[in-house]
C-alpha atoms as a PDB file:
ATOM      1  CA  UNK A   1      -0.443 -33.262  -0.555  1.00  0.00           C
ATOM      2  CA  UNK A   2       1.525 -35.729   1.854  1.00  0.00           C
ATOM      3  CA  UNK A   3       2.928 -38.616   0.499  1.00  0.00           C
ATOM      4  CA  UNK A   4       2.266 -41.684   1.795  1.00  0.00           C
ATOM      5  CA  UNK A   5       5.259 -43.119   3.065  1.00  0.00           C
ATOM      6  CA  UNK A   6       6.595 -45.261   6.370  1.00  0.00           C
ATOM      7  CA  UNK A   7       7.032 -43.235   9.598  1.00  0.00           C
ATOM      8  CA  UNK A   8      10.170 -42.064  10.607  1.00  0.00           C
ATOM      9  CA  UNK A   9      10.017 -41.501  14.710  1.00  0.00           C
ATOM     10  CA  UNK A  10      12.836 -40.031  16.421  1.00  0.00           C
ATOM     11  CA  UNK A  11      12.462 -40.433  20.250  1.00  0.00           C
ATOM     12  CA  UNK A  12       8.880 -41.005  21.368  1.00  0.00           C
ATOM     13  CA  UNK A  13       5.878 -38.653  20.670  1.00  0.00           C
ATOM     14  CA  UNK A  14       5.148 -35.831  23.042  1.00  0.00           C
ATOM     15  CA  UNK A  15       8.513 -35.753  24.391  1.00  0.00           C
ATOM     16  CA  UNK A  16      11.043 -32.586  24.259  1.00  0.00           C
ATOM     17  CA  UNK A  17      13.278 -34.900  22.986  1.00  0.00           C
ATOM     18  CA  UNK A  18      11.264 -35.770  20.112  1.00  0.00           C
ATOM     19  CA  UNK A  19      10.655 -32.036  19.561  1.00  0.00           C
ATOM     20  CA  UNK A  20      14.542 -31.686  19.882  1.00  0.00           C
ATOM     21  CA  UNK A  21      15.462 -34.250  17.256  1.00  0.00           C
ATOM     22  CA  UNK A  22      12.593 -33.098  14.688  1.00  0.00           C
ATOM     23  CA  UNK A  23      14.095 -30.040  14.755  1.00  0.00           C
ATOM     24  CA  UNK A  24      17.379 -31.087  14.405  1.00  0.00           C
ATOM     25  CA  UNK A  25      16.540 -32.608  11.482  1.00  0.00           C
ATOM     26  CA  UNK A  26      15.033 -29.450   9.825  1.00  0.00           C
ATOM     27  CA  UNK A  27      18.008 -27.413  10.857  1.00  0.00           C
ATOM     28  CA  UNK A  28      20.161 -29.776   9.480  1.00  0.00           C
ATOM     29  CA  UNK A  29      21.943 -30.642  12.327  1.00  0.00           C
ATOM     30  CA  UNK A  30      20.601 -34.563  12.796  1.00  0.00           C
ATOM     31  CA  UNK A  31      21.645 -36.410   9.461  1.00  0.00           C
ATOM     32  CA  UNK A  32      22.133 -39.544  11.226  1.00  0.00           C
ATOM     33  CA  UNK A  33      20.435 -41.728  13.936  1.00  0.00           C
ATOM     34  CA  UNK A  34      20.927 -45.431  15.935  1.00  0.00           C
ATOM     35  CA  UNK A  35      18.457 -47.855  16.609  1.00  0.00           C
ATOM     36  CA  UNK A  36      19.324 -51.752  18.154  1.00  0.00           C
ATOM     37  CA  UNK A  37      19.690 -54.160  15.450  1.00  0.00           C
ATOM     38  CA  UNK A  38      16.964 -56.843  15.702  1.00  0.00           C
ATOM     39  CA  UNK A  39      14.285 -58.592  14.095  1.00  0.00           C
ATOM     40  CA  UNK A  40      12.947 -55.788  12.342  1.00  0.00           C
ATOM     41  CA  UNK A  41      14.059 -55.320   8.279  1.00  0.00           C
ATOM     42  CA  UNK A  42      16.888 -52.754   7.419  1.00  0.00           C
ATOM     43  CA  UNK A  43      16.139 -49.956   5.609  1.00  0.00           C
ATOM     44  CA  UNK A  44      17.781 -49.498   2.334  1.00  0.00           C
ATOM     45  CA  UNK A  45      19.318 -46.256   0.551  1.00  0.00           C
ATOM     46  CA  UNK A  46      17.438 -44.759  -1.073  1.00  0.00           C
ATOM     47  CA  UNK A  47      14.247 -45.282   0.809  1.00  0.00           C
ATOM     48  CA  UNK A  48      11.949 -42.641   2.063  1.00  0.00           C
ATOM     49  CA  UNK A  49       9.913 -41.960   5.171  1.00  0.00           C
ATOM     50  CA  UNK A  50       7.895 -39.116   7.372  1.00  0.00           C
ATOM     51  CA  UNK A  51       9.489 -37.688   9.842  1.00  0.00           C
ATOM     52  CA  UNK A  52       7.196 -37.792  12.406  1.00  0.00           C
ATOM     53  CA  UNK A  53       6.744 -34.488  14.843  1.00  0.00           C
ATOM     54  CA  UNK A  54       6.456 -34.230  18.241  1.00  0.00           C
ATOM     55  CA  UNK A  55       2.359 -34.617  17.411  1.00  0.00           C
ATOM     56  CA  UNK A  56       2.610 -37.379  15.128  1.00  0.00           C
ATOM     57  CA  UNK A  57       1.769 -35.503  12.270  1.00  0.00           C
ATOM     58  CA  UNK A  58       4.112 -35.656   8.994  1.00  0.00           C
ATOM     59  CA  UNK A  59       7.219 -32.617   9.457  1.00  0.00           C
ATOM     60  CA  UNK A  60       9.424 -33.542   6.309  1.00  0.00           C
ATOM     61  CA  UNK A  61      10.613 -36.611   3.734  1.00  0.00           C
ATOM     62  CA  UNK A  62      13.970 -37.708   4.317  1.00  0.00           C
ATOM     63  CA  UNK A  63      15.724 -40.088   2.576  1.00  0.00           C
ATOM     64  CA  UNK A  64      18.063 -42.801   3.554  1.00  0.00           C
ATOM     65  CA  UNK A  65      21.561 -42.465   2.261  1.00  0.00           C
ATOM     66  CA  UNK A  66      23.565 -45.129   4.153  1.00  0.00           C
ATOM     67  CA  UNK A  67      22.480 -48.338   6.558  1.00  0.00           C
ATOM     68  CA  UNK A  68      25.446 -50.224   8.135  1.00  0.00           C
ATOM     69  CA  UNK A  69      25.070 -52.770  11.366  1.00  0.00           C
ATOM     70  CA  UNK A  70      27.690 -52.493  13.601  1.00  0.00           C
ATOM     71  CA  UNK A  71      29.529 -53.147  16.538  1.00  0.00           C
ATOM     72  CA  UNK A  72      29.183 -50.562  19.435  1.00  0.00           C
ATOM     73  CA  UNK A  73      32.703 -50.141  19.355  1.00  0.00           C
ATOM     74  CA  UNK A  74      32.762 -49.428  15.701  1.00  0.00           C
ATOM     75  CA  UNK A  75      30.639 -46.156  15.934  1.00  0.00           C
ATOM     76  CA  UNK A  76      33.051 -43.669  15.268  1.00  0.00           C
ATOM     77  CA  UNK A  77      32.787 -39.881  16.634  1.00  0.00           C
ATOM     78  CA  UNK A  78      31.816 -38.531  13.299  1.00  0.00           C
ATOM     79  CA  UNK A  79      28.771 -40.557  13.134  1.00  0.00           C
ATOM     80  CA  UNK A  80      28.102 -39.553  17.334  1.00  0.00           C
ATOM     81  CA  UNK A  81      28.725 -36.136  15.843  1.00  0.00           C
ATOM     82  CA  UNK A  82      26.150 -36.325  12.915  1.00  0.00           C
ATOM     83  CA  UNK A  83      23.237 -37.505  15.497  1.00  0.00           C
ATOM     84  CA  UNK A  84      22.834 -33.815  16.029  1.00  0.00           C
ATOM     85  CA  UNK A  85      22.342 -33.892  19.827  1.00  0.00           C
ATOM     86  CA  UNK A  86      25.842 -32.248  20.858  1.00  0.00           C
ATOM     87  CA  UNK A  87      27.716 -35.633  21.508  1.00  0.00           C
ATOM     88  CA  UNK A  88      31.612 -35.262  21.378  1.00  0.00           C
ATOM     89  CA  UNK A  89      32.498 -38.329  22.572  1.00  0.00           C
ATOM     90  CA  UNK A  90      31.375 -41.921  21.430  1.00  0.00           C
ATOM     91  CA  UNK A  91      31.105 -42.189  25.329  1.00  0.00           C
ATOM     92  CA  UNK A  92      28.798 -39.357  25.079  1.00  0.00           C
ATOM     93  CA  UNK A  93      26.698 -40.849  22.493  1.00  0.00           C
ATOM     94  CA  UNK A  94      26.778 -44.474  24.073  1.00  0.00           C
ATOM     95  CA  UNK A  95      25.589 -43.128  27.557  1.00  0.00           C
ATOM     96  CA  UNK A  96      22.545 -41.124  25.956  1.00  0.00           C
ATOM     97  CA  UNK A  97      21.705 -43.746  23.671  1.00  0.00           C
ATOM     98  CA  UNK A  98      21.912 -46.678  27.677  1.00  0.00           C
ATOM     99  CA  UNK A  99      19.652 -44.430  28.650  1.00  0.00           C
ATOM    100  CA  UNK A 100      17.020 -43.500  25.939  1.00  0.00           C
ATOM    101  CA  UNK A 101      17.466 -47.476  25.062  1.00  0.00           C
ATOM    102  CA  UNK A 102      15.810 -48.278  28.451  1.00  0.00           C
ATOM    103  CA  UNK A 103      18.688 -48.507  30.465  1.00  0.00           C
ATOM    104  CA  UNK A 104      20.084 -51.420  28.416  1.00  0.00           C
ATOM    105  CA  UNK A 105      23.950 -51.562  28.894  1.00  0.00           C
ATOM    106  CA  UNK A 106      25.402 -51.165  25.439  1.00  0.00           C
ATOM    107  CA  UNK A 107      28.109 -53.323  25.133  1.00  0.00           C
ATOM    108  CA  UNK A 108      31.218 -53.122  22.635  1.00  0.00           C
ATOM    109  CA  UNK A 109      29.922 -56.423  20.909  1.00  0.00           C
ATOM    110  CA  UNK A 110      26.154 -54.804  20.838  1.00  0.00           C
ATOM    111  CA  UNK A 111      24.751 -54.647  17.087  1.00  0.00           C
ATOM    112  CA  UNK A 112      24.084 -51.079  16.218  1.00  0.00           C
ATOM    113  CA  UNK A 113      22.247 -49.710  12.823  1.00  0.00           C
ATOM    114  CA  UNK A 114      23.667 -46.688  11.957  1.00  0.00           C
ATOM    115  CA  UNK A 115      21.994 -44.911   9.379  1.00  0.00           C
ATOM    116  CA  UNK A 116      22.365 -41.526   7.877  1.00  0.00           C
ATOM    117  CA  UNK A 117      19.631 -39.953   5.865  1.00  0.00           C
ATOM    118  CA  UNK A 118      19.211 -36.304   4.135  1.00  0.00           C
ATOM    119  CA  UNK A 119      15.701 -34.331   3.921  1.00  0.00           C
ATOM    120  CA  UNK A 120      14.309 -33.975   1.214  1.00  0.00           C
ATOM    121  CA  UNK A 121      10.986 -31.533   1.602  1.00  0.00           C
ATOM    122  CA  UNK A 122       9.672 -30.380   4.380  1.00  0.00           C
ATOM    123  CA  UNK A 123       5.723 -30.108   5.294  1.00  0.00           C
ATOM    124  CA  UNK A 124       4.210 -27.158   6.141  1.00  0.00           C
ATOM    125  CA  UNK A 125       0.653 -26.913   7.904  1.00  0.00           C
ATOM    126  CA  UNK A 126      -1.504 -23.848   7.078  1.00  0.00           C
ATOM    127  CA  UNK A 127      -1.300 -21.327  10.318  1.00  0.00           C
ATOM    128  CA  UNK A 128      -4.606 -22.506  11.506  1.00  0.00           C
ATOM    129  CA  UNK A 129      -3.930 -26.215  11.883  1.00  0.00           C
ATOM    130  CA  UNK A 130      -6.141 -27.227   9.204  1.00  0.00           C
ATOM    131  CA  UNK A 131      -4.361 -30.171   7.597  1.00  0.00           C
ATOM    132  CA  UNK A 132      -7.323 -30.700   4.262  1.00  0.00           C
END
């Protein structure tokens, strides 16, 4: 049975980088991800959400471990490092994250949330789709 729980989407849906990041996640690579601070309420440790797949259907629960808003130039290479998508430079990890951000410039005064997360159980689909 799949909990019902918020939606965790990494990239957008039907995108090989959505497909990329999902499985990051699953490997254990991606423990960590950025989003724009705005308007929208923080999540908290110790919340829980669906990682999304690259059809919108539920892939694991992960759990949030740490939230912190912060400056661009605060993001350290460890936390570039934990996205899971090869960056091994916070200049690395700022120009993906211009460019998947809509070409918004990030500046060093530009509030990031930086929050790291662990799975927790992943879901597994019978081999013929059926999802019952």
């Amino acid at each position: 049975m799949i909990p019902e729980l918020p939606p965790l989407e990494l990239g957008y849906p039907h995108t090989p980088l959505r497909r990329e990041l999902v499985d990051a996640v699953l490997r254990g690579d991606k423990t960590a991800t950025a989003g724009l601070y705005g308007d929208e309420p923080l999540p908290q440790a110790g919340d829980r959400f669906l990682l999304l797949d690259f059809d919108d259907r539920p892939a694991a629960v992960v759990e949030t471990t740490e939230v912190r808003v912060l400056r661009a130039d605060e993001v350290d290479p460890q936390f570039a490092r934990d996205e899971g998508e090869g960056f091994e430079t916070v200049a690395d990890w700022r120009e993906a994250h211009e460019r998947f951000w809509t070409g918004r410039e990030i500046r060093d005064d530009t509030l990031i949330v930086a929050e790291r997360f662990r799975l927790i159980e992943r879901i597994e689909f019978p081999a013929d789709g059926d999802r019952a």
